[in-house]
Protein backbone atom coordinates (compact mmCIF):
# COMPACT_ATOMS: atom_id res chain seq x y z
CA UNK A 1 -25.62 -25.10 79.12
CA UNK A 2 -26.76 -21.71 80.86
CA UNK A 3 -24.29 -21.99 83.00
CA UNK A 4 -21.48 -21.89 80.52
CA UNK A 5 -23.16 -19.54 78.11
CA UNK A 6 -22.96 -16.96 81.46
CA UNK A 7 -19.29 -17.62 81.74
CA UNK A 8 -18.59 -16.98 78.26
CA UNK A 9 -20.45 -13.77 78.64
CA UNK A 10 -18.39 -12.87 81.95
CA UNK A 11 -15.19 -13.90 80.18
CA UNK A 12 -16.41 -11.11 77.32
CA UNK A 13 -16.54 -8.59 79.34
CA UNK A 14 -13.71 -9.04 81.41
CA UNK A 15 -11.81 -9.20 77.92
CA UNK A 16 -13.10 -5.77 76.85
CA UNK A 17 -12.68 -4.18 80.45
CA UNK A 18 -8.92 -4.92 79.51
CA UNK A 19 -8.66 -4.10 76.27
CA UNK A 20 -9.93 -0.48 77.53
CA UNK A 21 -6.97 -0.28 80.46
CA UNK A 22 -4.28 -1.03 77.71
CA UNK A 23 -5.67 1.70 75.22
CA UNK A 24 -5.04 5.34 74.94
CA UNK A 25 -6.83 7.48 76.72
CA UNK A 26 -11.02 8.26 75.78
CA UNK A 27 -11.81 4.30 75.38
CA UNK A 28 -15.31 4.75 76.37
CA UNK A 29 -16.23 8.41 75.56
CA UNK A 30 -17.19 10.42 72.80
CA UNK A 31 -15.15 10.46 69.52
CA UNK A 32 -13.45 13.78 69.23
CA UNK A 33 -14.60 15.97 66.62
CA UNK A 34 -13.97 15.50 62.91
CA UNK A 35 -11.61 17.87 61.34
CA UNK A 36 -13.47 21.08 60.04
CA UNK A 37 -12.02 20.93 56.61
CA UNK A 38 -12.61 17.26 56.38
CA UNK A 39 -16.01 18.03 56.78
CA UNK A 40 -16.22 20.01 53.86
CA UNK A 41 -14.18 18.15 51.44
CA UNK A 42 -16.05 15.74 49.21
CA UNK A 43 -14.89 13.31 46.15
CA UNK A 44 -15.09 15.25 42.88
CA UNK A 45 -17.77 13.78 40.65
CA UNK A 46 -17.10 11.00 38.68
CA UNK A 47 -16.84 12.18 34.81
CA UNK A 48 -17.05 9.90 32.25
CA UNK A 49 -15.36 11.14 28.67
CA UNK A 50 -17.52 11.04 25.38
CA UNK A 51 -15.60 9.35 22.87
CA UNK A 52 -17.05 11.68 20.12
CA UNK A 53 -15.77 15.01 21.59
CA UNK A 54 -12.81 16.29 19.48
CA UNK A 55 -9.46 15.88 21.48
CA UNK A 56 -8.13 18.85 23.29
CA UNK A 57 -4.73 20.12 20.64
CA UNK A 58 -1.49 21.18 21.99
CA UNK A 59 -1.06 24.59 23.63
CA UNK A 60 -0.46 27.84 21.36
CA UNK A 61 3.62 28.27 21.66
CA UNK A 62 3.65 31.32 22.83
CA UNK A 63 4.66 34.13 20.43
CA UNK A 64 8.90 34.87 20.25
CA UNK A 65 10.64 37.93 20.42
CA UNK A 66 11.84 39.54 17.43
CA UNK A 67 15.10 39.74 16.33
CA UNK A 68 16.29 43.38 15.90
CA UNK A 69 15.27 46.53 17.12
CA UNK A 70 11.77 48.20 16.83
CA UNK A 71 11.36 49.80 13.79
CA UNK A 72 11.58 52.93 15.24
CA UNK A 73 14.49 52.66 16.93
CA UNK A 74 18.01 51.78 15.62
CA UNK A 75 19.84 48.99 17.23
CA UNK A 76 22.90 46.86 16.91
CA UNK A 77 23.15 44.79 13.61
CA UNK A 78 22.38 41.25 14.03
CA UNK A 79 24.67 38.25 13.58
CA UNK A 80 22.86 37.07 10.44
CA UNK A 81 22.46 40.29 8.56
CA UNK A 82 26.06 41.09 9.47
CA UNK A 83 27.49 37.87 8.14
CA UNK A 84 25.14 37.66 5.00
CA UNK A 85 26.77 41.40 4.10
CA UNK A 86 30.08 39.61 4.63
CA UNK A 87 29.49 37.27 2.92
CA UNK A 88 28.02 39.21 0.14
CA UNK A 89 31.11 41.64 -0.97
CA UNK A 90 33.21 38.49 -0.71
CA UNK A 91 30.96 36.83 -3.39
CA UNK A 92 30.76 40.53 -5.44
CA UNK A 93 34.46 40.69 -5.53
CA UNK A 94 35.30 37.45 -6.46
CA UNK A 95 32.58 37.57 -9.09
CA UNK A 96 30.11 35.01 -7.58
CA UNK A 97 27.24 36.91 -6.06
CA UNK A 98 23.83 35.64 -7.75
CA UNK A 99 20.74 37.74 -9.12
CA UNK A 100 19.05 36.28 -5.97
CA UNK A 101 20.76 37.44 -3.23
CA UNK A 102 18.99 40.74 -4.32
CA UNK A 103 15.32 42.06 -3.24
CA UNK A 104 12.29 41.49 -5.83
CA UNK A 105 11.83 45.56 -5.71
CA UNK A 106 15.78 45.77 -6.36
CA UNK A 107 15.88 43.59 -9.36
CA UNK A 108 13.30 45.26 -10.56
CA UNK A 109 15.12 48.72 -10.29
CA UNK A 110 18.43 47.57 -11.72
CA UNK A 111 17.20 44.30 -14.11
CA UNK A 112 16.91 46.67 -17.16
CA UNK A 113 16.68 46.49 -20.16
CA UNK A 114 14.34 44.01 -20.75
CA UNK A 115 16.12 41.81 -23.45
CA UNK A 116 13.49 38.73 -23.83
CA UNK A 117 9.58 37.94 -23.68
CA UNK A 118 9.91 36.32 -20.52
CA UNK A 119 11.80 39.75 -18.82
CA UNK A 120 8.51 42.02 -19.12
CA UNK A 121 5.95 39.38 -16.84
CA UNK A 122 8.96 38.74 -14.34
CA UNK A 123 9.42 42.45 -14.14
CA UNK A 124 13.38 42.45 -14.94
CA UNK A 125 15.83 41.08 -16.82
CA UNK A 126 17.66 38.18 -14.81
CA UNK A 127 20.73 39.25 -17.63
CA UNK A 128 20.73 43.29 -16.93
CA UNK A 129 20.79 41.95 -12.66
CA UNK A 130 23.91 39.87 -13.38
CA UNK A 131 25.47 42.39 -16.00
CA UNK A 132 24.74 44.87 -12.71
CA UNK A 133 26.65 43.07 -10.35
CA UNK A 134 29.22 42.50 -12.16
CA UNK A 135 30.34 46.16 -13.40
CA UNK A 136 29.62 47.39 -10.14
CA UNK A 137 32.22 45.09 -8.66
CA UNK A 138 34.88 45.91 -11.32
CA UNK A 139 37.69 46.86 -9.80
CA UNK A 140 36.32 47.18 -6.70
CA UNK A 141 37.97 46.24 -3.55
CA UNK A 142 35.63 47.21 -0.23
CA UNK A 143 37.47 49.46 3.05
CA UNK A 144 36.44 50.06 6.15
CA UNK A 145 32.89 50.69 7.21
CA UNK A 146 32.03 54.27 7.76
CA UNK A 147 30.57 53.40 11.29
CA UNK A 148 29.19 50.11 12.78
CA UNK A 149 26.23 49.46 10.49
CA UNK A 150 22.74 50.61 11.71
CA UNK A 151 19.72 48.81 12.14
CA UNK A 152 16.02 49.34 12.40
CA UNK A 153 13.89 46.34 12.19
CA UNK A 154 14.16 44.34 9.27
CA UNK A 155 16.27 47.08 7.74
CA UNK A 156 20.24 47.56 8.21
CA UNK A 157 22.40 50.65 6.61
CA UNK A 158 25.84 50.42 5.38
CA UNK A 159 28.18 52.66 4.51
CA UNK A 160 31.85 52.49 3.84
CA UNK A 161 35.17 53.49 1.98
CA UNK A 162 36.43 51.55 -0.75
CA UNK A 163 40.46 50.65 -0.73
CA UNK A 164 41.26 52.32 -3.42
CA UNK A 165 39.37 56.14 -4.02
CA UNK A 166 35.39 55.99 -3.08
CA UNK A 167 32.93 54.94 -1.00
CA UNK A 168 29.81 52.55 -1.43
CA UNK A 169 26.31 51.98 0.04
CA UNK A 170 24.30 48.68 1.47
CA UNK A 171 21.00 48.13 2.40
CA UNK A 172 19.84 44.63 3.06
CA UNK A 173 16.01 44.13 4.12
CA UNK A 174 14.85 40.67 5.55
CA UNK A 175 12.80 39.54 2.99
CA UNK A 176 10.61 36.06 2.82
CA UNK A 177 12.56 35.67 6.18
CA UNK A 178 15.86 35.63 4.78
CA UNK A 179 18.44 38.94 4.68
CA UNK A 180 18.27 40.36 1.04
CA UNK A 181 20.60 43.73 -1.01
CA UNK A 182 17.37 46.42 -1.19
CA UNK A 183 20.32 49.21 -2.48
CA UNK A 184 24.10 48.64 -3.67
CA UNK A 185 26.35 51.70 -4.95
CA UNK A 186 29.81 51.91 -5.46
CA UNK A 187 31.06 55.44 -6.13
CA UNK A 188 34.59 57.12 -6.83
CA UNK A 189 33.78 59.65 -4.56
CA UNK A 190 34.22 59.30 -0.83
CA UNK A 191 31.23 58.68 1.64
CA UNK A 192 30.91 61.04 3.77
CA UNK A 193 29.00 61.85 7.14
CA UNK A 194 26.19 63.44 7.22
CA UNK A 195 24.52 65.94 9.82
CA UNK A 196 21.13 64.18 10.89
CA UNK A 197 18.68 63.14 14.07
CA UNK A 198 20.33 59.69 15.56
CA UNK A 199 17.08 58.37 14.59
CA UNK A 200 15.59 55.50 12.50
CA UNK A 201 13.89 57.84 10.49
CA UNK A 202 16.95 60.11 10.22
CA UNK A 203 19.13 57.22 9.14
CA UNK A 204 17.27 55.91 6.32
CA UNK A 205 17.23 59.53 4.94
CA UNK A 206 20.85 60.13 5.67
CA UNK A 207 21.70 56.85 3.63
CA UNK A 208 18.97 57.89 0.90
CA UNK A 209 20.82 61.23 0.10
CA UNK A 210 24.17 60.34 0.74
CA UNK A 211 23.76 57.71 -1.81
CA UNK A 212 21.84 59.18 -4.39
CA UNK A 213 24.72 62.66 -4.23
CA UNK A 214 27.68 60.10 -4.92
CA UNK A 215 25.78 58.22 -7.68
CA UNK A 216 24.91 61.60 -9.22
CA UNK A 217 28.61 62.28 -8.59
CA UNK A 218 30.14 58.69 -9.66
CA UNK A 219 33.37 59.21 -12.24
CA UNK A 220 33.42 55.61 -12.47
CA UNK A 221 33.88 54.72 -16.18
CA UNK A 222 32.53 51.10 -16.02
CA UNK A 223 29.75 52.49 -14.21
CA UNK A 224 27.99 54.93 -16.43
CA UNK A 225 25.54 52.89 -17.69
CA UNK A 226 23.87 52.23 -14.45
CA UNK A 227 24.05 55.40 -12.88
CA UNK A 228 20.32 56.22 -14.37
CA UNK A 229 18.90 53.21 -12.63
CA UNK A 230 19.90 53.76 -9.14
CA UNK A 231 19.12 57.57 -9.65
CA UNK A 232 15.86 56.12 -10.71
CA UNK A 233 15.27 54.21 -8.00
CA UNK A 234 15.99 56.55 -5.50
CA UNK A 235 13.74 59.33 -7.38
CA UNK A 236 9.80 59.89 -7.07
CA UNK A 237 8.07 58.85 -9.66
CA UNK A 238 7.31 62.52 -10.59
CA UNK A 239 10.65 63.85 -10.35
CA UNK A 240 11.86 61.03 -13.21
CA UNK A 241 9.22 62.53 -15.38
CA UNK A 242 10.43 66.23 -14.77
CA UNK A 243 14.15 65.59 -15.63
CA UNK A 244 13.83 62.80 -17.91
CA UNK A 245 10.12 62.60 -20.25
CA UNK A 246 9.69 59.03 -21.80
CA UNK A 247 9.96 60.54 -25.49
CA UNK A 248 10.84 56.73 -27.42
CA UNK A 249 8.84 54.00 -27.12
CA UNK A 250 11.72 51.66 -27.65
CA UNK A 251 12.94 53.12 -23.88
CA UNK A 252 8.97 52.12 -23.19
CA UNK A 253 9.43 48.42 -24.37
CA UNK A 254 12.83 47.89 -22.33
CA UNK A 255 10.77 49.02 -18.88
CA UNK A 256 11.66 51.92 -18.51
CA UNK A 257 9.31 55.00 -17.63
CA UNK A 258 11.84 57.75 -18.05
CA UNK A 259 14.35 58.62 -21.08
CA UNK A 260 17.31 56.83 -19.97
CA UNK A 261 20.25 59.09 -22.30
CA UNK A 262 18.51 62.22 -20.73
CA UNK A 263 18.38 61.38 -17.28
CA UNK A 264 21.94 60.61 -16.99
CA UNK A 265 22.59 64.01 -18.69
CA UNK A 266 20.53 65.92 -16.08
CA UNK A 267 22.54 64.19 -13.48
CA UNK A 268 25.45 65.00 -14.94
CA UNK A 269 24.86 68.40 -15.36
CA UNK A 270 24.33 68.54 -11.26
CA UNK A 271 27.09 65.92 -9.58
CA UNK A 272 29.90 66.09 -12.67
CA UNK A 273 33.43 66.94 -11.43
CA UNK A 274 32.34 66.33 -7.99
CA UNK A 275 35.15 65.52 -5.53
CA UNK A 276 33.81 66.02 -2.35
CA UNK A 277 30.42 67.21 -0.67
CA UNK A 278 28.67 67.61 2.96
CA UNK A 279 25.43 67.41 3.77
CA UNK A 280 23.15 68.23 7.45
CA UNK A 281 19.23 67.75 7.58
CA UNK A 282 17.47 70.51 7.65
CA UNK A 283 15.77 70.86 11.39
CA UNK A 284 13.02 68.27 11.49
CA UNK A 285 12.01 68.63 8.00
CA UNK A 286 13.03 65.62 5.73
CA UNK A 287 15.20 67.67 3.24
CA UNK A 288 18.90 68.25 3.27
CA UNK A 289 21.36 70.82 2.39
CA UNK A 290 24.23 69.65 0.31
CA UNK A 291 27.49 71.17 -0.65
CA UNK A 292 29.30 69.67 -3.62
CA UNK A 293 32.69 70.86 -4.14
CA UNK A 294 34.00 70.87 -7.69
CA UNK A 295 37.00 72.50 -9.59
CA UNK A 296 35.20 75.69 -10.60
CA UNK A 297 34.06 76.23 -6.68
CA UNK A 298 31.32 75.25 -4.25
CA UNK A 299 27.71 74.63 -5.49
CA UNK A 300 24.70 74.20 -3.22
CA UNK A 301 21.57 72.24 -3.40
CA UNK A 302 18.63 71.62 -1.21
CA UNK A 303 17.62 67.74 -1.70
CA UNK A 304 13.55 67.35 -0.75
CA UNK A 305 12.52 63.57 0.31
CA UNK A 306 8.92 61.99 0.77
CA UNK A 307 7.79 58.58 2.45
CA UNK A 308 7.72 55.79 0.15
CA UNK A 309 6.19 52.51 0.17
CA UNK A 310 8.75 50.09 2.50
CA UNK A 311 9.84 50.20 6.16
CA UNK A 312 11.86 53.45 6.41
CA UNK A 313 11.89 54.05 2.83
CA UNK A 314 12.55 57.66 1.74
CA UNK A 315 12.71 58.96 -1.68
CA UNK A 316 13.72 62.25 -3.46
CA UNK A 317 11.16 64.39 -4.48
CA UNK A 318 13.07 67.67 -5.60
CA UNK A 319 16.76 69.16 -6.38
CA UNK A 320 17.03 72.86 -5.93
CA UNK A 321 19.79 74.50 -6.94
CA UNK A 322 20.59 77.61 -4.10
CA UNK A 323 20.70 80.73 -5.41
């Protein structure tokens, strides 16, 4: 029994002495060295998730681009606001456009006068909008634009000839994120172009006198009645008091805050028997000088704006009459 337990020890290492020749090189010496970063790597600890903390929500989208140009800068019109003004003197002409397709602040300015209870807590008369539309399109066929429209921001300007005598004005505004009519004038005299900074801010002035001259100037007979409420909306507050002093209260009750009868008088009195006119900014100021040619000769005005209240929204604050 010891003998065979020595030859099974003998046998052992004979077995291992071969297993050594056959290997690779290093059977029998020191391992090499462990890797250096191995050495420093360990297992990340083991983290078990509490069921009561709130789940982790989806990632913030990040914020897009807006469409347009900056507000103070004038761009390219986009495809949207130039297909909704398309689409808009299509629906005028044919007699279609809705009350809606206006701003809140527009209706407002033309939705007068209040007829029914209901007109005085929505602020217009959805009647006087419609009644608007639809004498301002009589007649009317629209030309070519003056120029490609311009846009700045939310806010686009258009300006162009009618086909038969005349010109008109449109300003849409993105409003509740849809394109919306802020200003529409049609006017039997032409529209012409005005001297001013290529400019955002010179624009919206440029479009604000332009259009407030050929209103004042407007032969248009089926017109007449609404030439006081653009002029009105296009007027400081103060400067509808000066030419035209609520006297009635009746003119008070219908929403008005001016005497209607007078303030197309005054107008009159200024723009009648226009045919023509020109206007240029004066240097950096925001007031122009305007030429309005008539049958008896050439009379000249200086036209005074101030901010108002919306994105490049400019307003006339005086008329003087050059001496």
């Amino acid at each position: 029994m010891i003998a065979l337990l020595v030859s099974r020890r003998g046998a052992g290492a004979v077995l291992v002495a071969a297993l050594c020749a056959g290997a690779v090189a290093g059977c029998g010496q020191n391992p090499p060295p462990a890797n250096k970063d191995d050495s420093k790597k360990t297992d990340p600890p083991l983290t078990i998730p509490n069921p009561n903390d709130p789940k982790p929500g989806p990632k913030p989208d990040a914020p897009k681009p807006p469409e347009g140009p900056p507000k103070s800068t004038l761009g390219t019109i986009e495809k949207a606001a130039d297909d909704f003004a398309t689409a808009f003197r299509r629906d005028l002409v044919e007699g279609t456009a809705k009350p809606e397709a206006l701003t809140t602040a527009f209706r407002t300015a033309v939705g007068k006068p209040w007829a029914f209870p209901g007109d005085k807590e929505a602020g217009y008369s959805a009647n006087g909008v419609a009644s608007f539309l639809s004498r301002t399109a009589q007649g009317v066929n629209f030309g070519l634009e003056l120029k490609r429209p311009d846009q700045a921001g939310d806010v686009v300007y258009l300006r162009g000839a009618l086909q038969q005598p005349g010109g008109y004005h449109l300003r849409l505004v993105k409003e509740g994120g849809a394109w919306k009519v802020d200003w529409l004038s049609v006017s039997s005299v032409d529209t012409a172009s005005i001297s001013t900074t290529p400019t955002a801010e010179g624009t919206a002035q440029a479009f604000v006198v332009s259009a407030f001259v050929e209103t004042l100037a407007d032969r248009g007979e089926n017109r007449k009645d609404d030439r006081h409420l653009l002029l009105a909306a296009a007027m400081t507050k103060e400067l509808r008091a000066a030419w035209a002093p609520l006297v009635f209260d009746q003119d008070r009750q219908q929403g008005y805050d001016y005497g209607p009868a007078k303030l197309t008088t005054e107008a009159t009195k200024i723009g009648g028997g226009t045919t023509a006119y020109v206007a240029s900014r004066v240097g950096d100021l925001p007031e122009y000088k305007v030429e309005l040619t008539k049958p008896v000769g050439k009379k000249g005005y200086t036209i005074k704006l101030v901010k108002g209240t919306g994105p490049n929204d400019w307003l006339v604050s005086e008329v003087i009459e050059a001496k």
